[in-house]
PDB file of N, CA and C in Angstrom:
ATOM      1  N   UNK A   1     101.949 127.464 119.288  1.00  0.00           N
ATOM      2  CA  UNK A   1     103.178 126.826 118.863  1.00  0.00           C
ATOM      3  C   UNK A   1     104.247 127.110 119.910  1.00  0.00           C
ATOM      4  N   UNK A   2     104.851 126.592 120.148  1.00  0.00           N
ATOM      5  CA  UNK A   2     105.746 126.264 121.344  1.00  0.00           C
ATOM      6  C   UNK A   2     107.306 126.502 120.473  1.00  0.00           C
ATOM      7  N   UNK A   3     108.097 127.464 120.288  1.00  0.00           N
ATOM      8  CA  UNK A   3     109.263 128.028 120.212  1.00  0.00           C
ATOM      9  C   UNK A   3     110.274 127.459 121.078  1.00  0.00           C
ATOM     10  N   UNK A   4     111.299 126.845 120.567  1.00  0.00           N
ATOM     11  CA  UNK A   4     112.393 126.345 121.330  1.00  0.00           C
ATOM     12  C   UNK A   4     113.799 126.483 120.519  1.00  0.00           C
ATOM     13  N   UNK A   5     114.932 127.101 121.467  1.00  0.00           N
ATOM     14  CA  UNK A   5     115.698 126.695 120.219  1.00  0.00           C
ATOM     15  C   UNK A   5     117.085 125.948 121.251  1.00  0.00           C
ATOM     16  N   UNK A   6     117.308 124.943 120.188  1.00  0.00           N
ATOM     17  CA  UNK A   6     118.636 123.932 120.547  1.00  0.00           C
ATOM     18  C   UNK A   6     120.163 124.177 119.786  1.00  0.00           C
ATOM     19  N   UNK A   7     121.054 123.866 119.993  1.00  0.00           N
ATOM     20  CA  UNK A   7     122.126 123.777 119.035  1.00  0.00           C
ATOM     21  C   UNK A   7     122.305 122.269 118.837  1.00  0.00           C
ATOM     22  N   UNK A   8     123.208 121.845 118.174  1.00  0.00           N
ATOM     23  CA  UNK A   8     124.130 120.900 117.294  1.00  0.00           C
ATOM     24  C   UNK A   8     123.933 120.093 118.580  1.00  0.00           C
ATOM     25  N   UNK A   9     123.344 118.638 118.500  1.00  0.00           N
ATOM     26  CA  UNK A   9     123.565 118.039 119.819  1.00  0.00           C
ATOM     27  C   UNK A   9     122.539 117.657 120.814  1.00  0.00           C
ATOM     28  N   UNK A  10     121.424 118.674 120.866  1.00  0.00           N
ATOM     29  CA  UNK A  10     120.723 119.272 121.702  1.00  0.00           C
ATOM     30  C   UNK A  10     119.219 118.349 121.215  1.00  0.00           C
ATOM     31  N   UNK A  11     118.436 117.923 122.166  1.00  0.00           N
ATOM     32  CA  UNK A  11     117.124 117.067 121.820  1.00  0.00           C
ATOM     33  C   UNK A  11     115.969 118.129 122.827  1.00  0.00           C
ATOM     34  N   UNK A  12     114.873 118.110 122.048  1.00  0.00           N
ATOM     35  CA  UNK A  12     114.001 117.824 122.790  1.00  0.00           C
ATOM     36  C   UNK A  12     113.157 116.284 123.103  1.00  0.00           C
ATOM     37  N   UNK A  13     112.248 116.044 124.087  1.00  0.00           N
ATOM     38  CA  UNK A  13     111.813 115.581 124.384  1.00  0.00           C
ATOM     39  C   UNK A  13     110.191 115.165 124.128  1.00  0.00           C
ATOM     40  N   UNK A  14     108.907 114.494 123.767  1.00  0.00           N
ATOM     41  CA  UNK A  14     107.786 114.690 123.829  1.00  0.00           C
ATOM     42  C   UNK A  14     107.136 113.464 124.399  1.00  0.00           C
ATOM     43  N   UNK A  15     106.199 113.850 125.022  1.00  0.00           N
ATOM     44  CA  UNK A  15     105.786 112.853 125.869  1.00  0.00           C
ATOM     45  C   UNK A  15     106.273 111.399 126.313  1.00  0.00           C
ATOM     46  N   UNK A  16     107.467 111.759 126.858  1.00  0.00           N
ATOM     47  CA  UNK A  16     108.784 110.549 127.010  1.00  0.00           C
ATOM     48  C   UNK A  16     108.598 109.059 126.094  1.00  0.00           C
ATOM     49  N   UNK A  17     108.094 109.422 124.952  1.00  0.00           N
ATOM     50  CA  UNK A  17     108.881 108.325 123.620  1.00  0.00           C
ATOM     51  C   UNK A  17     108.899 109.374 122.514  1.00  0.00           C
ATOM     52  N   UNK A  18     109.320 110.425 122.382  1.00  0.00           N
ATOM     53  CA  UNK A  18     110.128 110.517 121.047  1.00  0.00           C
ATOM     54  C   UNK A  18     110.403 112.009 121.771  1.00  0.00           C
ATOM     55  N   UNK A  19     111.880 111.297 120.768  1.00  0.00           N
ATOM     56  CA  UNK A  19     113.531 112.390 121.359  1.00  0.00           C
ATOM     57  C   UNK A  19     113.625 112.876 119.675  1.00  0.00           C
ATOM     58  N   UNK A  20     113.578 114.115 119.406  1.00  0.00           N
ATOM     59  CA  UNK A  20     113.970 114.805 118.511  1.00  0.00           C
ATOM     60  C   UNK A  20     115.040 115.661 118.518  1.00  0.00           C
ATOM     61  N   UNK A  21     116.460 115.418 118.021  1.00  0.00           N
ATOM     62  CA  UNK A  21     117.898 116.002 117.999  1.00  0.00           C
ATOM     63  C   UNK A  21     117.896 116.519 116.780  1.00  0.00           C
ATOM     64  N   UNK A  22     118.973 117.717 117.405  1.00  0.00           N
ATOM     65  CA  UNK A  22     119.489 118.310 116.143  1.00  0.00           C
ATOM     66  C   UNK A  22     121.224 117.987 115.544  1.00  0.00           C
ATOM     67  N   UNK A  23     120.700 116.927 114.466  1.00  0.00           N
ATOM     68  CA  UNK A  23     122.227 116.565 113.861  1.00  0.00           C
ATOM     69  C   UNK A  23     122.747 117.654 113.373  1.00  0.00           C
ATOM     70  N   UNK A  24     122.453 118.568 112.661  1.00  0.00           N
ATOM     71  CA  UNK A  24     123.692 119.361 111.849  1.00  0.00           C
ATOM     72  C   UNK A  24     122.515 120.745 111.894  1.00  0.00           C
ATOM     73  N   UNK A  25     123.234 121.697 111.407  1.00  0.00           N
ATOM     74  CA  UNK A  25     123.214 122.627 111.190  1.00  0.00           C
ATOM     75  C   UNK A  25     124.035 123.178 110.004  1.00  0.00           C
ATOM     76  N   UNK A  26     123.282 123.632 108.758  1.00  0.00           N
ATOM     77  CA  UNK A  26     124.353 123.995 107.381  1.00  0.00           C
ATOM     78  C   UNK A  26     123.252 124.680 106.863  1.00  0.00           C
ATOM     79  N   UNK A  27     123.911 126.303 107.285  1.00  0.00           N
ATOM     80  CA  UNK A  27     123.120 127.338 106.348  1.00  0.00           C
ATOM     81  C   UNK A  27     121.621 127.157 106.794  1.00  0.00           C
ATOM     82  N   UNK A  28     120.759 127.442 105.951  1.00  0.00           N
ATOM     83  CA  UNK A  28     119.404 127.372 106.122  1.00  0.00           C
ATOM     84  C   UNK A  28     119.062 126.165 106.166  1.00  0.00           C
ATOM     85  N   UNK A  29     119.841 124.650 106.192  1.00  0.00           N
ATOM     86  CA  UNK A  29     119.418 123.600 106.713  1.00  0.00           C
ATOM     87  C   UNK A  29     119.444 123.205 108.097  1.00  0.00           C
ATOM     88  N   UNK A  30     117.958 122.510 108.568  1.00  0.00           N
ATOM     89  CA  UNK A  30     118.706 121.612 109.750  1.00  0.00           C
ATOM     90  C   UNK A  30     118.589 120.706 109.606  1.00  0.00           C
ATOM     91  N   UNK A  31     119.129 119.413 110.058  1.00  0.00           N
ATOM     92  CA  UNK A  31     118.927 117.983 110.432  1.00  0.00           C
ATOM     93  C   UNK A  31     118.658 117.334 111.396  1.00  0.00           C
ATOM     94  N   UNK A  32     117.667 117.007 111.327  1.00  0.00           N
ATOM     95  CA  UNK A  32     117.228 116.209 112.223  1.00  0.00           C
ATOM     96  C   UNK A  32     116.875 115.150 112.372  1.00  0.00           C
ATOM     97  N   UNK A  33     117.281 114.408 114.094  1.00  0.00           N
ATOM     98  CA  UNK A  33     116.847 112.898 114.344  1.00  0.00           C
ATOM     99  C   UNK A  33     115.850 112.681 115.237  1.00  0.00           C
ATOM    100  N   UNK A  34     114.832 111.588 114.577  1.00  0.00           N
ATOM    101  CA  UNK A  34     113.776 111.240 115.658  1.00  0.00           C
ATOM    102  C   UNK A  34     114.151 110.258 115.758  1.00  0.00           C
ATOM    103  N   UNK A  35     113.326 109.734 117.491  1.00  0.00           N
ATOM    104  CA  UNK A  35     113.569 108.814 118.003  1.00  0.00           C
ATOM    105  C   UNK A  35     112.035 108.535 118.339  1.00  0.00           C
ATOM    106  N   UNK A  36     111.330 107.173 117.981  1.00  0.00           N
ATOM    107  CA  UNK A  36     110.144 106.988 118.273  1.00  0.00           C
ATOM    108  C   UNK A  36     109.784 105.925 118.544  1.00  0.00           C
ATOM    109  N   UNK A  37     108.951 105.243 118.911  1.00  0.00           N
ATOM    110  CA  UNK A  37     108.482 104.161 118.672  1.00  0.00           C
ATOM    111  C   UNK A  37     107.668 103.599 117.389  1.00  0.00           C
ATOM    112  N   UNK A  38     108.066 102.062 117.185  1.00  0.00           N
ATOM    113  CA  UNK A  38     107.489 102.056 115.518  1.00  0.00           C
ATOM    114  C   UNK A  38     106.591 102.206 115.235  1.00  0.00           C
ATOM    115  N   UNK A  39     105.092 102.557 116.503  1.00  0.00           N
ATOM    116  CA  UNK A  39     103.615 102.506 115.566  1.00  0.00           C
ATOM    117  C   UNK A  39     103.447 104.088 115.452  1.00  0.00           C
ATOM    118  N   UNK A  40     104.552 104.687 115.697  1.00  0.00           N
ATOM    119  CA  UNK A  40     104.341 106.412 115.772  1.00  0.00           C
ATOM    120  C   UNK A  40     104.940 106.354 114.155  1.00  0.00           C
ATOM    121  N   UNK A  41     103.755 106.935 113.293  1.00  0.00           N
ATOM    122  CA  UNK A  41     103.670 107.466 111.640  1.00  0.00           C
ATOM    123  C   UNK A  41     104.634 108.839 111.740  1.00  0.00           C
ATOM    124  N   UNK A  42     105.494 108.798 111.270  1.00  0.00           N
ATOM    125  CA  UNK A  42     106.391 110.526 111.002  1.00  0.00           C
ATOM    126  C   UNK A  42     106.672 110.724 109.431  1.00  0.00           C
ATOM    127  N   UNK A  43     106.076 111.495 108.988  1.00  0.00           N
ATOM    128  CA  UNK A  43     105.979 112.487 107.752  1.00  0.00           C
ATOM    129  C   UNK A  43     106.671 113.255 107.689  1.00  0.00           C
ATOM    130  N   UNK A  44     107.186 113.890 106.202  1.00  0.00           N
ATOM    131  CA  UNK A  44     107.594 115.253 106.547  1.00  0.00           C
ATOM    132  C   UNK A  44     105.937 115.855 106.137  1.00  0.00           C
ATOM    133  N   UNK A  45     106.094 116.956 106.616  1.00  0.00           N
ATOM    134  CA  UNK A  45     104.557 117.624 106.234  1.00  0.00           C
ATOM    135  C   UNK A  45     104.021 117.657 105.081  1.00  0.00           C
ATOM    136  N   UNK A  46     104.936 117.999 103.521  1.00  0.00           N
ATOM    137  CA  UNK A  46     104.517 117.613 102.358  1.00  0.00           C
ATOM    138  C   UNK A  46     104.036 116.561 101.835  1.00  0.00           C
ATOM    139  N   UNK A  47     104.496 115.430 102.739  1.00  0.00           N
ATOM    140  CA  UNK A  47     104.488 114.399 102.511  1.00  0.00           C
ATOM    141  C   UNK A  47     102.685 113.800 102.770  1.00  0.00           C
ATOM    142  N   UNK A  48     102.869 114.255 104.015  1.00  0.00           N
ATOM    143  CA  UNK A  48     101.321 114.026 105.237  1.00  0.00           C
ATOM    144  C   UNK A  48     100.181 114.494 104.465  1.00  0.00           C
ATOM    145  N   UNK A  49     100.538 115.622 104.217  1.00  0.00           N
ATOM    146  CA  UNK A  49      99.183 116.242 103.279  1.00  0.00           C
ATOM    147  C   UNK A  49      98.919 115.775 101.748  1.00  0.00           C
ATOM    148  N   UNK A  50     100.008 115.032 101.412  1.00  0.00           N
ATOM    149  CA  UNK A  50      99.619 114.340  99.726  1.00  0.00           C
ATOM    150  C   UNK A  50      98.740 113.295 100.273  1.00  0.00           C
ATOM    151  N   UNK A  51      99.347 112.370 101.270  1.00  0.00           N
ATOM    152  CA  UNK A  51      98.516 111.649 101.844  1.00  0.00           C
ATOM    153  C   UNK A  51      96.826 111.821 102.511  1.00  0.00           C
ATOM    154  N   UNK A  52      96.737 112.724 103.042  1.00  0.00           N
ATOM    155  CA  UNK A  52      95.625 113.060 103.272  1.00  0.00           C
ATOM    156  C   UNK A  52      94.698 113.773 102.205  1.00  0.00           C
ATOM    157  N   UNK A  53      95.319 114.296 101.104  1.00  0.00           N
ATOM    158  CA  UNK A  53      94.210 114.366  99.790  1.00  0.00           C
ATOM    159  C   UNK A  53      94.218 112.727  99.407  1.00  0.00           C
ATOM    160  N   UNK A  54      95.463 112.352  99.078  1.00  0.00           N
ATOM    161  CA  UNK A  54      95.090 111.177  98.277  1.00  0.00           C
ATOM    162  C   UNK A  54      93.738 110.266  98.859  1.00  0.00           C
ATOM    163  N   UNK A  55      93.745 110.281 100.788  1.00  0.00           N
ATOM    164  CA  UNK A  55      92.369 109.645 101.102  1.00  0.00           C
ATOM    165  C   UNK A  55      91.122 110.246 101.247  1.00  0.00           C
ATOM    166  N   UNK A  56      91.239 111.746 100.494  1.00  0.00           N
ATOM    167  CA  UNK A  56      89.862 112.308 100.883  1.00  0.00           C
ATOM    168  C   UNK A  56      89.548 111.733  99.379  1.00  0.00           C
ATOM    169  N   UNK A  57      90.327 111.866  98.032  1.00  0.00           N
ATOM    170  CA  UNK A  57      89.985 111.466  97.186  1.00  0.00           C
ATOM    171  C   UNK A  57      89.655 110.056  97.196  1.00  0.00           C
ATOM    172  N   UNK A  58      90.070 109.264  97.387  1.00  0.00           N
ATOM    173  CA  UNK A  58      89.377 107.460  97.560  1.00  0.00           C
ATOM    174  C   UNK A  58      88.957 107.560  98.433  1.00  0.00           C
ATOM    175  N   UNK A  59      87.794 108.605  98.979  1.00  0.00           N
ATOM    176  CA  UNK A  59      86.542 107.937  99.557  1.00  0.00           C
ATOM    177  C   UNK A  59      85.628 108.732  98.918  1.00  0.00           C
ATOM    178  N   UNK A  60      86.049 110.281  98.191  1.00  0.00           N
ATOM    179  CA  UNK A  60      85.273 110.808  97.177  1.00  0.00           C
ATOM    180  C   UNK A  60      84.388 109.866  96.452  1.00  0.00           C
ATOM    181  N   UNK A  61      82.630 110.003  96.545  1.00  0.00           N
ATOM    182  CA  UNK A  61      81.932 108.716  95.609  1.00  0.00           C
ATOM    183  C   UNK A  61      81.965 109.753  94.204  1.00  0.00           C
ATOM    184  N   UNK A  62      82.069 109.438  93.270  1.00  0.00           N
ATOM    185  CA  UNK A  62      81.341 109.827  91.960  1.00  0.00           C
ATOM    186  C   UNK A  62      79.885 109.514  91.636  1.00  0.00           C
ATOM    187  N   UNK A  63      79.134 110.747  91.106  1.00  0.00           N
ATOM    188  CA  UNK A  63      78.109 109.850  91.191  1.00  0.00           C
ATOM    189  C   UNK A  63      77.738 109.073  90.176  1.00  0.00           C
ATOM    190  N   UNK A  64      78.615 108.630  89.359  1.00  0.00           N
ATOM    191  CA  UNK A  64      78.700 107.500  88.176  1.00  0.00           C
ATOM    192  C   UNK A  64      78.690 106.405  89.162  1.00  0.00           C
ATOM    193  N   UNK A  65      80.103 106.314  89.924  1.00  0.00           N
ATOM    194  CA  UNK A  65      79.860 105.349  90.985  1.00  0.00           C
ATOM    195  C   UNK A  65      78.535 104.848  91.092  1.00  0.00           C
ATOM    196  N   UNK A  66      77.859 105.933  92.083  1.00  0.00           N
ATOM    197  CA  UNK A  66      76.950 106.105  92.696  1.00  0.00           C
ATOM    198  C   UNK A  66      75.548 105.213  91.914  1.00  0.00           C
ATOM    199  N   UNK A  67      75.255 105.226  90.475  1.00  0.00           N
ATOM    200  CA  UNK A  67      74.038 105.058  89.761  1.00  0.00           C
ATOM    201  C   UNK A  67      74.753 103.649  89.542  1.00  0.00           C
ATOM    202  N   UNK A  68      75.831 102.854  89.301  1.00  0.00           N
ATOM    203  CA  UNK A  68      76.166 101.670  89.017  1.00  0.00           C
ATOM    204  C   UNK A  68      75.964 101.225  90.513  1.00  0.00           C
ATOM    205  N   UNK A  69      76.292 100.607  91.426  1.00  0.00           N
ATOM    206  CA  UNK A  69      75.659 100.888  92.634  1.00  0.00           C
ATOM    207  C   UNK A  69      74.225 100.366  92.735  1.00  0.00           C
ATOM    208  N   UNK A  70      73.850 102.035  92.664  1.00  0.00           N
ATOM    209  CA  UNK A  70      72.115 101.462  92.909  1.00  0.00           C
ATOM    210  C   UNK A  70      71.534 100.483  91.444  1.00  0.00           C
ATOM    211  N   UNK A  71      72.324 100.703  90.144  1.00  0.00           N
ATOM    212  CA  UNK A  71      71.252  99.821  89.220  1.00  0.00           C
ATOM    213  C   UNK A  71      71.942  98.186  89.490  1.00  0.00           C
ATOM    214  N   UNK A  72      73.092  97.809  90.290  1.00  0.00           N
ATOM    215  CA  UNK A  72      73.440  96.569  90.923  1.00  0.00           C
ATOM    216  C   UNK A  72      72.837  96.185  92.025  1.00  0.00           C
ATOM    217  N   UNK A  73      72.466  97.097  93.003  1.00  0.00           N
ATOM    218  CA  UNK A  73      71.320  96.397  93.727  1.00  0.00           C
ATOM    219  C   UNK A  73      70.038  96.737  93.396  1.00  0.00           C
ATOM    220  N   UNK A  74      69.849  97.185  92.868  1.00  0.00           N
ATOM    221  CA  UNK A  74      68.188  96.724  91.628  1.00  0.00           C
ATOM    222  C   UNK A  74      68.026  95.648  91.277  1.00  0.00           C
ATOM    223  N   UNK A  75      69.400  95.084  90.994  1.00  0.00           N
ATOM    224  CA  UNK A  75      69.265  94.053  89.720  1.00  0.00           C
ATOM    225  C   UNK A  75      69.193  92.739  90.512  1.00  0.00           C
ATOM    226  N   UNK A  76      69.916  92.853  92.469  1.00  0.00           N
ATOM    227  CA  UNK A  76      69.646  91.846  93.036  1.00  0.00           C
ATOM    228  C   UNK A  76      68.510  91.798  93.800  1.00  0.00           C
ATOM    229  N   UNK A  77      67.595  92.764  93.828  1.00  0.00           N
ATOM    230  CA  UNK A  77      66.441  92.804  94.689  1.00  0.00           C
ATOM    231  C   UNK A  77      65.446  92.540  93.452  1.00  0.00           C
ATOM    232  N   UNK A  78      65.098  92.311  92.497  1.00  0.00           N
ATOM    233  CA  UNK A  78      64.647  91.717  91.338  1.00  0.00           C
ATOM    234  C   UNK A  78      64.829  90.312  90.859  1.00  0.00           C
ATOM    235  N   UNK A  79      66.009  89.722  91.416  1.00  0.00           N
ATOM    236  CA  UNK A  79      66.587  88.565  91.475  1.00  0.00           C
ATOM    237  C   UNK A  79      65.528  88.239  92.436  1.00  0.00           C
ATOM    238  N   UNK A  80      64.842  88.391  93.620  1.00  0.00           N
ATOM    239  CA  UNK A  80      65.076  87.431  94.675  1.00  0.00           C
ATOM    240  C   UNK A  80      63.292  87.466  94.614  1.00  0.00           C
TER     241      UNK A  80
END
C-alpha cells in the first residue's frame, strides 16, 4: 500500500486519467474528488463488495436448479 498524504487542495495522480483531490477535511472526515474517465467503475468499497457477493450469488447453481435442468433436457432428448 502506497502511503501518501495531501492537504485541502492537493491531488494525486494515477496512471494519467484519474486525478483524485482532497475537497475538505472535517474531523475524521475526508472528501474526496475523482476525476476519471466514464468506463472507469468507482465504488465506495462497501459498496464493491455487496456487489461482488450479489454476483457470486447469481451464478451460485442450486441443485434444485440443477435436477429441473437435467429432467428438461431429458424431456427434449426423448422428444427427438
Amino acid at each position: 500500500m502506497l502511503v501518501l498524504s495531501r492537504k485541502k487542495g492537493e491531488s494525486v495522480v494515477i496512471q494519467d486519467q484519474i486525478e483524485v483531490t482532497v475537497l475538505s477535511v472535517e474531523g475524521d472526515t475526508v472528501k474526496l474528488g475523482i476525476t476519471a474517465p466514464k468506463h472507469v467503475d468507482i465504488f465506495r468499497k462497501e459498496i464493491y463488495l455487496s456487489i461482488q457477493e450479489a454476483n457470486r450469488e447469481s451464478v451460485a447453481t442450486a441443485p434444485s436448479d440443477l435436477n429441473v435442468l437435467i429432467d428438461r433436457l431429458r424431456g427434449i432428448q426423448d422428444s427427438i
